[in-house]
N, C-alpha and C. Protein backbone atom coordinates (compact mmCIF):
# COMPACT_ATOMS: atom_id res chain seq x y z
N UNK A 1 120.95 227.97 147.96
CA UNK A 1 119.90 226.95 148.06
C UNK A 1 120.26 225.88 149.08
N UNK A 2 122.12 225.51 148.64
CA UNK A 2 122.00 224.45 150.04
C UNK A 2 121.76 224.66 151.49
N UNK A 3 122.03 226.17 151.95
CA UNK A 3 121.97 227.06 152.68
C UNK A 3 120.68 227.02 153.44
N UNK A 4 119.41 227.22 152.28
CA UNK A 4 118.42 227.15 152.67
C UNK A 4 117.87 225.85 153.28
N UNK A 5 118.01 224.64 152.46
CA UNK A 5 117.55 224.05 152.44
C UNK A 5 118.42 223.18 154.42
N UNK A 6 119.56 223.57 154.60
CA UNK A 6 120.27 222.93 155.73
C UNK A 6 119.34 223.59 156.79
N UNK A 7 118.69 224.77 156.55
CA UNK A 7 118.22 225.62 157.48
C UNK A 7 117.00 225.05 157.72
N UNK A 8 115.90 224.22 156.32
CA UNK A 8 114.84 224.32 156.77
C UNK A 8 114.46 222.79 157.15
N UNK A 9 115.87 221.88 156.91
CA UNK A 9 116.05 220.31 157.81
C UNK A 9 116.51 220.56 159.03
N UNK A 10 117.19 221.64 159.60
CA UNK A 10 117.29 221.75 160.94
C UNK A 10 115.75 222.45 161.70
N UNK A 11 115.32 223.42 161.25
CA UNK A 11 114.05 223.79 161.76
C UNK A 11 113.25 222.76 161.77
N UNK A 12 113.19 221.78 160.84
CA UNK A 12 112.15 220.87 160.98
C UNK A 12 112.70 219.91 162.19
N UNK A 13 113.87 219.39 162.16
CA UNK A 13 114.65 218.75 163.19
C UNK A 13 114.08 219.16 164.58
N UNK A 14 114.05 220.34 164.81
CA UNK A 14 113.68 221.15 166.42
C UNK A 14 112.13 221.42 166.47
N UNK A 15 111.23 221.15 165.53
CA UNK A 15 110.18 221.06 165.12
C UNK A 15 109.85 219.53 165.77
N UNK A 16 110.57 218.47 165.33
CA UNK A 16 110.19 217.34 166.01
C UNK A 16 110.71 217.03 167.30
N UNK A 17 111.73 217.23 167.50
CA UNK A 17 112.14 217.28 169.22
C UNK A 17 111.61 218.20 169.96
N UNK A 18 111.45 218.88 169.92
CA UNK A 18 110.44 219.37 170.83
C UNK A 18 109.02 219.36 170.98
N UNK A 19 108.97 219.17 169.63
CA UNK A 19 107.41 218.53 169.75
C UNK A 19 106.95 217.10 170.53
N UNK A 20 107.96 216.27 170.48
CA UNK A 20 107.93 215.05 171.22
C UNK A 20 107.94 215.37 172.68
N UNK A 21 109.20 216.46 173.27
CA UNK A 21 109.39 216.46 174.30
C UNK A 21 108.50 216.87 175.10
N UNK A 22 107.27 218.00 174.36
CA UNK A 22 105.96 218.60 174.86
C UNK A 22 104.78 217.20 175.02
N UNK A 23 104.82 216.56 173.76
CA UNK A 23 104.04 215.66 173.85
C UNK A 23 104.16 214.52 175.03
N UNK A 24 105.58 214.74 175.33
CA UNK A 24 105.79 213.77 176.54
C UNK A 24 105.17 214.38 177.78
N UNK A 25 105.66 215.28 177.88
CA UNK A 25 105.22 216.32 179.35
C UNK A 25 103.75 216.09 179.51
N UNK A 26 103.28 216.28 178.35
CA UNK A 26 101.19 216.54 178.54
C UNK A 26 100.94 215.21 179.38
N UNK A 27 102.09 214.37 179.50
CA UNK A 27 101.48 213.14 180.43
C UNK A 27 101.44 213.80 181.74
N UNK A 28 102.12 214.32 182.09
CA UNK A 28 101.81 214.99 183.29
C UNK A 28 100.17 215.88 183.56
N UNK A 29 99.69 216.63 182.53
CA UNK A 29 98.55 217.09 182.64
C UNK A 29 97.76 216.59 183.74
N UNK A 30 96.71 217.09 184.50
CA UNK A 30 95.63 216.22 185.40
C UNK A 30 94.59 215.99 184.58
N UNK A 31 94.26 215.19 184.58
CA UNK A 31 92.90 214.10 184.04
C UNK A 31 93.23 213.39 182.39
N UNK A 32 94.87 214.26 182.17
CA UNK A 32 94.99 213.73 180.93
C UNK A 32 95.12 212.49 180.80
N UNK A 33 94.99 211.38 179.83
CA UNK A 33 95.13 210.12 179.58
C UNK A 33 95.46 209.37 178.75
N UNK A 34 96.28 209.38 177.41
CA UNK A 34 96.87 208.92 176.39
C UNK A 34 96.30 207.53 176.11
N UNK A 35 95.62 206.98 174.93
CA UNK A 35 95.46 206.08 174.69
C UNK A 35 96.14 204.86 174.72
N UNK A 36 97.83 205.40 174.84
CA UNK A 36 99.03 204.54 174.90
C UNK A 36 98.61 203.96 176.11
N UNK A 37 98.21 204.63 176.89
CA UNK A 37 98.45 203.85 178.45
C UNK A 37 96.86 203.13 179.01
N UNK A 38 95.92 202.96 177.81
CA UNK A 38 94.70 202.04 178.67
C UNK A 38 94.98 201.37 178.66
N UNK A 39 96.28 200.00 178.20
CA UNK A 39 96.16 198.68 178.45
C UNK A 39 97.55 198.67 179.15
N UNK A 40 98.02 199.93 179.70
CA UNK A 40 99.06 199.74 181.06
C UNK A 40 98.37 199.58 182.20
N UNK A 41 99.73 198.81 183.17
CA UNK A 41 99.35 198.37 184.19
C UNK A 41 99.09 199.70 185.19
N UNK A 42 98.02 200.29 185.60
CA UNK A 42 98.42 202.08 185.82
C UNK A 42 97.93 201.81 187.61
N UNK A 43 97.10 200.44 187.90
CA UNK A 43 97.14 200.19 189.19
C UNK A 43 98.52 199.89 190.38
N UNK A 44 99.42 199.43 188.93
CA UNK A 44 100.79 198.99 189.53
C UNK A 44 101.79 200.37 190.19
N UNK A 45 101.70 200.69 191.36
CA UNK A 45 102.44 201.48 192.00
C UNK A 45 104.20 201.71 191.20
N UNK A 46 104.52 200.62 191.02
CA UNK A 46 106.11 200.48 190.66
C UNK A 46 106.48 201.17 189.04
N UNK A 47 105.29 200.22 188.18
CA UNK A 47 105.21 200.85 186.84
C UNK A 47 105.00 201.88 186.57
N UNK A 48 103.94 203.22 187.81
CA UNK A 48 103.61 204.30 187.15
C UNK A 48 104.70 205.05 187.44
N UNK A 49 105.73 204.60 189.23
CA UNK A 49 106.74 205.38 189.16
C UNK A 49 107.65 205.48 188.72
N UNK A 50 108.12 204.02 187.81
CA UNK A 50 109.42 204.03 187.07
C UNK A 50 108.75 204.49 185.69
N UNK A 51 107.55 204.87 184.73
CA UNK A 51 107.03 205.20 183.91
C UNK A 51 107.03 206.33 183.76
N UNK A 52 106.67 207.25 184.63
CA UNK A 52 106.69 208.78 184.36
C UNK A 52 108.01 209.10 185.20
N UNK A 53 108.49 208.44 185.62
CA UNK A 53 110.22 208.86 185.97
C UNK A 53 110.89 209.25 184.72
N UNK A 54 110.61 208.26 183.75
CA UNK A 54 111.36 207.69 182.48
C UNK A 54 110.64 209.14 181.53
N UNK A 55 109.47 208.73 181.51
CA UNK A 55 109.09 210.07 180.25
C UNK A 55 109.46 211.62 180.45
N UNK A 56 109.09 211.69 182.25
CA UNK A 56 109.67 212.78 182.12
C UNK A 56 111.07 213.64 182.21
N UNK A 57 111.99 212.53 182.35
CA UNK A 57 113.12 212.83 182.42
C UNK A 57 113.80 212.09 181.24
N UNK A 58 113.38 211.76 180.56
CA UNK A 58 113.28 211.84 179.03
C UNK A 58 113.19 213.25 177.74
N UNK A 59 111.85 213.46 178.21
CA UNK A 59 111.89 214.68 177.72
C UNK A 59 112.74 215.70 177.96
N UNK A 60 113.07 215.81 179.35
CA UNK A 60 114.09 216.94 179.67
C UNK A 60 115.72 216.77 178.65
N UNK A 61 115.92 215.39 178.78
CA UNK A 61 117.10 214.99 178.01
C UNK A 61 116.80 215.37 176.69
N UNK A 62 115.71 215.05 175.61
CA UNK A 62 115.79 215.13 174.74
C UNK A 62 115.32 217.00 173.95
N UNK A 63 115.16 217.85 175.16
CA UNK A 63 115.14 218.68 175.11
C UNK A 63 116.13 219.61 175.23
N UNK A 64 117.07 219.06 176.22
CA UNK A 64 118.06 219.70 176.44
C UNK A 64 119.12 219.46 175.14
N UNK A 65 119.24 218.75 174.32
CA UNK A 65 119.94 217.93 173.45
C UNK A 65 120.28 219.05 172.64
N UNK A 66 119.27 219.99 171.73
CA UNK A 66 119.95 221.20 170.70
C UNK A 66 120.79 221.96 171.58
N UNK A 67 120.39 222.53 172.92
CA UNK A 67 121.40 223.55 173.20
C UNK A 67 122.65 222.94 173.54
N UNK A 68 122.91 221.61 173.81
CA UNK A 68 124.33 221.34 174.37
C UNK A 68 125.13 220.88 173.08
N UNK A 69 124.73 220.83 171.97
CA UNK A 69 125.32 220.90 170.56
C UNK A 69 125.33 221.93 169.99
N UNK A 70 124.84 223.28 170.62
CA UNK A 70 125.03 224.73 170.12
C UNK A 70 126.28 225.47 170.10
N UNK A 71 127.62 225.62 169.29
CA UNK A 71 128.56 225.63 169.71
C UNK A 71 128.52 227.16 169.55
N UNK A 72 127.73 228.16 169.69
CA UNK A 72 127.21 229.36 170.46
C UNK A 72 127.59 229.11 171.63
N UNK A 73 126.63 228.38 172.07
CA UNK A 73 126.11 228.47 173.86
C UNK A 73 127.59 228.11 174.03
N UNK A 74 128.26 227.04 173.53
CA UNK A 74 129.64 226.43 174.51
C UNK A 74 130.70 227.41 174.29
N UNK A 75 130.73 228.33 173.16
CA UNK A 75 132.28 229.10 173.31
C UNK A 75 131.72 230.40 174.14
N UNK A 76 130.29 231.07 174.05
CA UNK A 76 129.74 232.14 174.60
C UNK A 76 129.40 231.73 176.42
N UNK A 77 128.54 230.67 176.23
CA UNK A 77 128.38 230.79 178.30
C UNK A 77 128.52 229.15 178.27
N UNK A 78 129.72 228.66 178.67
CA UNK A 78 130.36 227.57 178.80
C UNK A 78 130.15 226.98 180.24
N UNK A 79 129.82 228.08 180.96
CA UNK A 79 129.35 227.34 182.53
C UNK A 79 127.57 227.20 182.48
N UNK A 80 127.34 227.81 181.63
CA UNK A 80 125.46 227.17 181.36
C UNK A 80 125.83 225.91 180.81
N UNK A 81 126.85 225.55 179.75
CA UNK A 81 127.10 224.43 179.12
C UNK A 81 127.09 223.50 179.97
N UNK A 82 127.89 223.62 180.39
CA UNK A 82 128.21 222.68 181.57
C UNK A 82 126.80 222.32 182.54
N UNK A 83 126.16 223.80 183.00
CA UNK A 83 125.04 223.27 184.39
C UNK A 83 124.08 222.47 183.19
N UNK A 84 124.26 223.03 181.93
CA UNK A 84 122.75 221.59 181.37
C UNK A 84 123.07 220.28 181.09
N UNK A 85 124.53 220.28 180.67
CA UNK A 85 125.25 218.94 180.70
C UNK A 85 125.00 218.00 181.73
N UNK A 86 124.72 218.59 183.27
CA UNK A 86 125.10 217.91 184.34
C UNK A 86 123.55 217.55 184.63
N UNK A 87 122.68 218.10 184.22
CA UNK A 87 121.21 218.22 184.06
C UNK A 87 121.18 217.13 183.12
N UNK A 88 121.48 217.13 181.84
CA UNK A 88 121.57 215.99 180.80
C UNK A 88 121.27 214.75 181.37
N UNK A 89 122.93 214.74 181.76
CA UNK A 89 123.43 213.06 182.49
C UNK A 89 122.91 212.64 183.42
N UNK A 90 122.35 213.58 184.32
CA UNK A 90 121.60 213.09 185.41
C UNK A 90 120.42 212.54 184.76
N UNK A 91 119.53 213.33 184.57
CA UNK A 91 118.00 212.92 183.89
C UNK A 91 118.24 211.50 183.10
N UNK A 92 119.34 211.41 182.24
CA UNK A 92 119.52 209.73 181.40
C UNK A 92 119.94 208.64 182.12
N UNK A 93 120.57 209.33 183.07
CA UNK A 93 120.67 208.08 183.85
C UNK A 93 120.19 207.16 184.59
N UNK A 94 119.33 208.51 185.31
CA UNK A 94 118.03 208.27 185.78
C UNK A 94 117.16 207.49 184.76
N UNK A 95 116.60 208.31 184.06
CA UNK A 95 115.76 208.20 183.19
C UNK A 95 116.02 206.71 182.68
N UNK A 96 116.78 206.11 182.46
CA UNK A 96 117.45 205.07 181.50
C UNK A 96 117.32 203.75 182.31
N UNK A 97 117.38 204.05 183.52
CA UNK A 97 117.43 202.98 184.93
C UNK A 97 115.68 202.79 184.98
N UNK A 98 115.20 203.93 184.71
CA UNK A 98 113.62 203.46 184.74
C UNK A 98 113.29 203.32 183.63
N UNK A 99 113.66 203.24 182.13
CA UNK A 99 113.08 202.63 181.12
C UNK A 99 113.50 201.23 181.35
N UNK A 100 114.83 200.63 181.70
CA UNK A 100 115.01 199.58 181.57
C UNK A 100 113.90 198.77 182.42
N UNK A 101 113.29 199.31 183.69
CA UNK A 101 111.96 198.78 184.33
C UNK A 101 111.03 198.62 183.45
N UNK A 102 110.46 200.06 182.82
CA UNK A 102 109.81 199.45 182.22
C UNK A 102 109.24 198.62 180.84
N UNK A 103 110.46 198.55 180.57
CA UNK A 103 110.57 197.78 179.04
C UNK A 103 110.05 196.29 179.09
N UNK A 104 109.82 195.92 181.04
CA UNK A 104 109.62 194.11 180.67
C UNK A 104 108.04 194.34 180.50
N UNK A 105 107.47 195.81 180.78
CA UNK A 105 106.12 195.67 180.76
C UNK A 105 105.46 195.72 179.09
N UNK A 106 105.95 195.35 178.33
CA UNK A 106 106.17 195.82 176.91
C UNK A 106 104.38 194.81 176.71
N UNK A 107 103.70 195.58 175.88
CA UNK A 107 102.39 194.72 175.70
C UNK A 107 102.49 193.52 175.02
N UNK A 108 103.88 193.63 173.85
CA UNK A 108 103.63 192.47 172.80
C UNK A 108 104.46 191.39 173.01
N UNK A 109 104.99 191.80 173.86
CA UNK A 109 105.86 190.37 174.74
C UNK A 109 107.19 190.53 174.72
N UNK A 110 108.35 189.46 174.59
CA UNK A 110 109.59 189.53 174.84
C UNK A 110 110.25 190.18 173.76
N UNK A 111 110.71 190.17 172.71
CA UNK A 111 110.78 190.77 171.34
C UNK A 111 111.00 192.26 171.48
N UNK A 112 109.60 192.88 171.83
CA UNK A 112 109.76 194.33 172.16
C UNK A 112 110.34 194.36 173.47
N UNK A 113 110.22 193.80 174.67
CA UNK A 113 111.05 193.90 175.99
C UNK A 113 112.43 194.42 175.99
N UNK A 114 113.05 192.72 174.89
CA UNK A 114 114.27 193.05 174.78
C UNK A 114 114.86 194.08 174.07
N UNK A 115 114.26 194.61 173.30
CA UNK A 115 114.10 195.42 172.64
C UNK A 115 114.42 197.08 173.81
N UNK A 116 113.24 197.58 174.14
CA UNK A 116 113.56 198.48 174.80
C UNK A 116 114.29 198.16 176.04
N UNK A 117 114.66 197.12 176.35
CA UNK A 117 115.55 197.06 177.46
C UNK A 117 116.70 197.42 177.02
N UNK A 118 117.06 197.05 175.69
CA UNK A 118 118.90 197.09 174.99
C UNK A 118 118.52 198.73 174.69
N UNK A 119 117.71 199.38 174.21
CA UNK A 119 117.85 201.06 174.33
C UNK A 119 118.23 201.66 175.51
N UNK A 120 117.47 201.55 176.39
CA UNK A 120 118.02 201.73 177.91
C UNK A 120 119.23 201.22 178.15
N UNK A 121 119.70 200.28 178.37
CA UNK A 121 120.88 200.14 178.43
C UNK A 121 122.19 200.93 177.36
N UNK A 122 121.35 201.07 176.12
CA UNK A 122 122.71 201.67 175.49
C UNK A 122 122.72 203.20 175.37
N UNK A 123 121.43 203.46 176.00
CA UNK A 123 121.13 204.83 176.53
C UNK A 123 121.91 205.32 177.69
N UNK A 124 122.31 204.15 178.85
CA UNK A 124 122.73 204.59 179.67
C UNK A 124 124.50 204.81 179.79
N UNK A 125 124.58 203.50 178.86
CA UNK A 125 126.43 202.90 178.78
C UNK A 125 126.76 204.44 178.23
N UNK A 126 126.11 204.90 176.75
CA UNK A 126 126.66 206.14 175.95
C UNK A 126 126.88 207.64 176.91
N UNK A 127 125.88 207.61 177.24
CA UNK A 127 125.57 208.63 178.88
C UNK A 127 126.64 208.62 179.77
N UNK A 128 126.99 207.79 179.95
CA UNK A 128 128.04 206.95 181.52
C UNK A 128 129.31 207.45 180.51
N UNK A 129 129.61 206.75 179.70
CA UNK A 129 130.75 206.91 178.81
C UNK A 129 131.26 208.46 178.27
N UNK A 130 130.41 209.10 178.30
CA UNK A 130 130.62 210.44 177.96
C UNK A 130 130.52 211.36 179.19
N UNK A 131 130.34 211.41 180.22
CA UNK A 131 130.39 211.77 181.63
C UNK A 131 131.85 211.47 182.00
N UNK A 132 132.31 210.32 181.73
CA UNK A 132 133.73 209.78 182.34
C UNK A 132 134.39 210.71 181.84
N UNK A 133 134.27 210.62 180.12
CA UNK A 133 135.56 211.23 179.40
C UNK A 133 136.13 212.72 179.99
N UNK A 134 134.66 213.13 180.13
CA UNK A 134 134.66 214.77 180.50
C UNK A 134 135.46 214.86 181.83
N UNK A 135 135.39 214.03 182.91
CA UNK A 135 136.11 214.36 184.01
C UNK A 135 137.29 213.68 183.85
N UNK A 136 137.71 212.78 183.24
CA UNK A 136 138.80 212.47 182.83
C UNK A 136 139.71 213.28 181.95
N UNK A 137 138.46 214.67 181.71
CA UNK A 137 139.52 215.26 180.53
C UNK A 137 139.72 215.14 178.93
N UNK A 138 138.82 214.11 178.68
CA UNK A 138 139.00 213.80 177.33
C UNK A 138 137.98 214.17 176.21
N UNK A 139 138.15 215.31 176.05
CA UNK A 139 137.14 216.36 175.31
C UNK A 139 136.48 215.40 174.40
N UNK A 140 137.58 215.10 173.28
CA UNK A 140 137.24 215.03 172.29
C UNK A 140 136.40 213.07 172.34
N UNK A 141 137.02 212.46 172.88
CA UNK A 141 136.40 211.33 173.53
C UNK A 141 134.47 212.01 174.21
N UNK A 142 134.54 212.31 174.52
CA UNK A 142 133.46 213.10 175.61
C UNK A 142 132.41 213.83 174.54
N UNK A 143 132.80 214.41 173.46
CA UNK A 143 132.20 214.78 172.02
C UNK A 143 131.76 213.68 171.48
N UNK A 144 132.30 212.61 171.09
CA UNK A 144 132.31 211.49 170.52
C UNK A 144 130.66 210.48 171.23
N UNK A 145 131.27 210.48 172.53
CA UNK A 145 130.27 209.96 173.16
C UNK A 145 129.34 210.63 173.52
N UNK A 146 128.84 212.00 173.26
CA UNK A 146 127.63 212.48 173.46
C UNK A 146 126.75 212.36 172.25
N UNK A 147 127.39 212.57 171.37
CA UNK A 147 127.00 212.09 170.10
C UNK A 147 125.81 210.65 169.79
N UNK A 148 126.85 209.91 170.36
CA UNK A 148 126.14 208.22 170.53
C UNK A 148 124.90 208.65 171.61
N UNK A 149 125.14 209.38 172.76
CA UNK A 149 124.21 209.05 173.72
C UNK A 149 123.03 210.19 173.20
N UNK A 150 122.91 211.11 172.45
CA UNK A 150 121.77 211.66 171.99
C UNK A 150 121.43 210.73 171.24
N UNK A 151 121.89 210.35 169.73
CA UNK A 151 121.19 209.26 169.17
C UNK A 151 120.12 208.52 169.43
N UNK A 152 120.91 207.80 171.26
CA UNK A 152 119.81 207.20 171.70
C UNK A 152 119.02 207.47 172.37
N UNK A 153 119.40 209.33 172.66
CA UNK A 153 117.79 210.16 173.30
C UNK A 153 117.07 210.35 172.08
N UNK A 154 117.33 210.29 170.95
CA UNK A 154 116.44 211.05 169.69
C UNK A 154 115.69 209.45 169.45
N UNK A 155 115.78 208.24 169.76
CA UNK A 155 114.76 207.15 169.46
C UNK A 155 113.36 207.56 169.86
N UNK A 156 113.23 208.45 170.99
CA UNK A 156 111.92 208.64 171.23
C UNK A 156 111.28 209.47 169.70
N UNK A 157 111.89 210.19 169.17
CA UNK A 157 111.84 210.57 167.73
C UNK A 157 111.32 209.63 167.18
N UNK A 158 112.29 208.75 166.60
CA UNK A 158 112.49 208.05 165.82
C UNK A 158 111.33 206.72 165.67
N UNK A 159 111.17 206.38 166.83
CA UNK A 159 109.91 205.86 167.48
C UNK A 159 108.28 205.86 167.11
N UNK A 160 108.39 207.98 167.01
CA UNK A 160 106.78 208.09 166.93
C UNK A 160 106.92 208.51 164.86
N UNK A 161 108.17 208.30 164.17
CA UNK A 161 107.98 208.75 163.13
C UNK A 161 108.14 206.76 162.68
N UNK A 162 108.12 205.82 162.40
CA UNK A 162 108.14 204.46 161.98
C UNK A 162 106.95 203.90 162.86
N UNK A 163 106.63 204.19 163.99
CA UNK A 163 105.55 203.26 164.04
C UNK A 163 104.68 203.55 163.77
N UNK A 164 103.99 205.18 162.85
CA UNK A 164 102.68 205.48 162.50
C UNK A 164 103.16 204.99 160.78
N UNK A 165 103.94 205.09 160.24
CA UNK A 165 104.46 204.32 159.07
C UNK A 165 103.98 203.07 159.26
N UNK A 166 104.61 202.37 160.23
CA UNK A 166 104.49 200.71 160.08
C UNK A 166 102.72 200.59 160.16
N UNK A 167 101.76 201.13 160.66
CA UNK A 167 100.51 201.05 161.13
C UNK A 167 99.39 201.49 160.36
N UNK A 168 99.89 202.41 159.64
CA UNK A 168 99.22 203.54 158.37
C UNK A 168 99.81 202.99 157.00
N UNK A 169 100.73 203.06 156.38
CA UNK A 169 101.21 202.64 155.17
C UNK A 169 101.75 201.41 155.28
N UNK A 170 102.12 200.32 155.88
CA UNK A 170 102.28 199.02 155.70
C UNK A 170 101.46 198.57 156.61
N UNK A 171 100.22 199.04 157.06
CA UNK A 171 98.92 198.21 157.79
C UNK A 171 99.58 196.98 158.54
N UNK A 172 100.72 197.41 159.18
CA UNK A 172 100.79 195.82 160.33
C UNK A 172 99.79 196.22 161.40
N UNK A 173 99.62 195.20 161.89
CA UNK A 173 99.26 194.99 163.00
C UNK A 173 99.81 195.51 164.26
N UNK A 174 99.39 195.68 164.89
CA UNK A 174 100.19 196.43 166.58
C UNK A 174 100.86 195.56 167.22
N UNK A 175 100.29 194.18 167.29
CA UNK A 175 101.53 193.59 167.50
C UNK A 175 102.58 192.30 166.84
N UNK A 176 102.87 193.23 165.51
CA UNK A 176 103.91 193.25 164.81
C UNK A 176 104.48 194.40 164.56
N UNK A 177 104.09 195.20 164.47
CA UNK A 177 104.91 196.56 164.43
C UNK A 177 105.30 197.24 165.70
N UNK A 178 104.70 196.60 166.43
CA UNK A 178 106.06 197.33 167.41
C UNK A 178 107.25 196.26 168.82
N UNK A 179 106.75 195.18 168.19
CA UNK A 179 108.37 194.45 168.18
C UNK A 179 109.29 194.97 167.32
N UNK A 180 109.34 194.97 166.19
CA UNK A 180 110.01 195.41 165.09
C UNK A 180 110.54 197.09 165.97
N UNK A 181 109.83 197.87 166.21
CA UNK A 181 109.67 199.36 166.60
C UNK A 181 110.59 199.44 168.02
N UNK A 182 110.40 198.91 168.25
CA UNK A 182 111.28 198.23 169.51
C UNK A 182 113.32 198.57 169.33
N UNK A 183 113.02 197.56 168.33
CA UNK A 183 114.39 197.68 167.82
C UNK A 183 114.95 198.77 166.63
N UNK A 184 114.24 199.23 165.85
CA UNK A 184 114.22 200.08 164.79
C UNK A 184 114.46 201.73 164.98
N UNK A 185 114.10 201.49 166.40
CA UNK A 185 113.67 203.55 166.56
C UNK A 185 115.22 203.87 167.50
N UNK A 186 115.92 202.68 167.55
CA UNK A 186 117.52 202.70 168.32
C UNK A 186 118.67 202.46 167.33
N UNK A 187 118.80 200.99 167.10
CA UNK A 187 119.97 200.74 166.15
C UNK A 187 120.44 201.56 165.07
N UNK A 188 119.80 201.84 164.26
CA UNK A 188 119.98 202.72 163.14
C UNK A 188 120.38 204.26 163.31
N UNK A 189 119.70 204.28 164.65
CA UNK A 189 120.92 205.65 165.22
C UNK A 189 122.49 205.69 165.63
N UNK A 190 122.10 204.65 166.38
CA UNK A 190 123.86 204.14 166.59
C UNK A 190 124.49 204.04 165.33
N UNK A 191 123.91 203.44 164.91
CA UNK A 191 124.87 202.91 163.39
C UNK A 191 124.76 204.01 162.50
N UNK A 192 124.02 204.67 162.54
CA UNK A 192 124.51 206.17 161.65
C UNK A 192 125.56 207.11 162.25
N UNK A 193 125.19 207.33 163.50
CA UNK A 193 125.97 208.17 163.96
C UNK A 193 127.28 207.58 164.50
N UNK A 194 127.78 206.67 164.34
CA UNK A 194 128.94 206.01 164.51
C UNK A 194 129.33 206.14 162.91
N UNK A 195 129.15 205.75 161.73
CA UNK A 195 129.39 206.30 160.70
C UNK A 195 129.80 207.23 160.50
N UNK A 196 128.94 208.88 160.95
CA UNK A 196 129.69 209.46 160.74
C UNK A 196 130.57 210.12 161.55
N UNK A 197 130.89 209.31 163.16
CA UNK A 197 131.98 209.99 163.75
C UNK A 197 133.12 209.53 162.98
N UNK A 198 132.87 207.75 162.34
CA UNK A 198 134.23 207.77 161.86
C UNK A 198 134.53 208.27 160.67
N UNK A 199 133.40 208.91 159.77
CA UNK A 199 134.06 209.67 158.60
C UNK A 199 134.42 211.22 159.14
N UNK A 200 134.25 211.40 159.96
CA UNK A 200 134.71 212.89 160.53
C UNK A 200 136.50 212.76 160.99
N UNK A 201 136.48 211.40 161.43
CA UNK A 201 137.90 211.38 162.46
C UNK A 201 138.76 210.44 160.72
N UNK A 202 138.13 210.43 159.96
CA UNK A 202 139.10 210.03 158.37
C UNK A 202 139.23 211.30 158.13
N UNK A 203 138.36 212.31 157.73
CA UNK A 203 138.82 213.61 157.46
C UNK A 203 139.69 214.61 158.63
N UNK A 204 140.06 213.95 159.14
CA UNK A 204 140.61 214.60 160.58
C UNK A 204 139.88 215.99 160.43
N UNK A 205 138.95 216.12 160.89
CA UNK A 205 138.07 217.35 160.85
C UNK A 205 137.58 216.93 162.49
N UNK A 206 137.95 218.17 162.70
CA UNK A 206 137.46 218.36 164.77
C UNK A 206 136.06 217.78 164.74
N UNK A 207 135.32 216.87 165.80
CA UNK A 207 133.97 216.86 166.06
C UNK A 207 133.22 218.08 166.23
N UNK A 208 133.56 218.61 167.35
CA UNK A 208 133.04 220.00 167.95
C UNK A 208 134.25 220.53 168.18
N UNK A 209 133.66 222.18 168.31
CA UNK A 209 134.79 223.04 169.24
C UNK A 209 133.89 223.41 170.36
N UNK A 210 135.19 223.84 171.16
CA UNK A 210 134.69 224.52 172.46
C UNK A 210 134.91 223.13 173.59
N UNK A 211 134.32 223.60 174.75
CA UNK A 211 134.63 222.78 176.09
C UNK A 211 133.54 222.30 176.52
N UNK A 212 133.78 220.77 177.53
CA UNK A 212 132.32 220.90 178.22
C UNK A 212 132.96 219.88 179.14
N UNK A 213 131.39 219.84 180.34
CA UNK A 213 132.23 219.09 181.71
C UNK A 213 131.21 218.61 182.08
């Protein structure tokens, strides 16, 4: 039963990341138009290119995210590991340099700004930090910190599952719920998943096996 049940929280898990990551892409569609974006600035040359810089190389990150934790793929084809890794870090870095643009465009003001500006940024530090380790050699450092830096690719998750909560079952307002949303769909990843790297490294129990670069 626990068996089952690990099986059918991970299916649901890849059920929502990729469902996000599709839902991101359809911005690309032609004539498509998301309701998110009628009260963006979409005349602003700068915003649409640091905007769909960000989503769509977003999605790629948060897509790429199950297979580079597949420790299949890393002990079986370890140089695919690697070319999506390098695909990863690029896209977040990228990607992360243009959310921090556009986070000052935030509709509900500074609150949410700062807000998605400190995701981006700790999107990018975790990213940066786990890139080093790897060429420095430091696997298990480099495990550690990919860890943190998905976290803060899975907020786009985390994001579209609390702010239809905050809007539907606690009826806030839009702009109160997503200042709050701002900060909510990030921290609590960090802080979980820092939890349990350090109950993993109390049980001296390996993070991952296998290699990556």
């Amino acid at each position: 039963m626990k068996t089952l049940l690990n099986r059918v929280g991970t299916g649901f898990g890849y059920f929502l990341i990729f469902g996000v990551a599709l839902y991101a892409l359809s911005y690309f569609l032609p004539g498509y138009q998301p309701g998110f974006l009628n009260n963006k600035p979409l005349g602003n040359l700068f915003w649409r290119s640091v905007f769909f810089t960000h989503v769509g190389l977003g999605a790629v990150a948060l897509g790429l995210g199950p297979f580079q934790f597949s420790r299949q793929l890393r002990q079986r084809r370890v140089g695919l590991h690697r070319r999506l890794g390098k695909i990863y870090v690029f896209s977040i870095l990228v990607g992360s340099t243009a959310a921090f643009c556009t986070a000052w465009f935030a509709d509900t003001g500074w609150v949410a700004a700062v807000g998605f500006a400190g995701l981006a940024t700790a999107w990018f530090y975790t990213t940066f930090r786990a890139y080093r380790a790897i060429r420095r050699g430091q696997i298990r450092s480099h495990q550690e910190w990919m860890f943190r830096s998905y976290a803060a690719t899975l907020s786009a998750v985390t994001l579209r599952i609390i702010l239809p909560l905050e809007l539907a079952a606690f009826q806030l307002p839009f702009s109160v719920a997503y200042p709050i949303v701002a900060w909510m769909c990030w921290v609590p990843n960090l802080i979980f998943v820092e939890w349990w790297i350090l109950r993993k490294n109390r049980s001296h129990t390996p993070v991952l096996s296998g290699t990556a670069e």
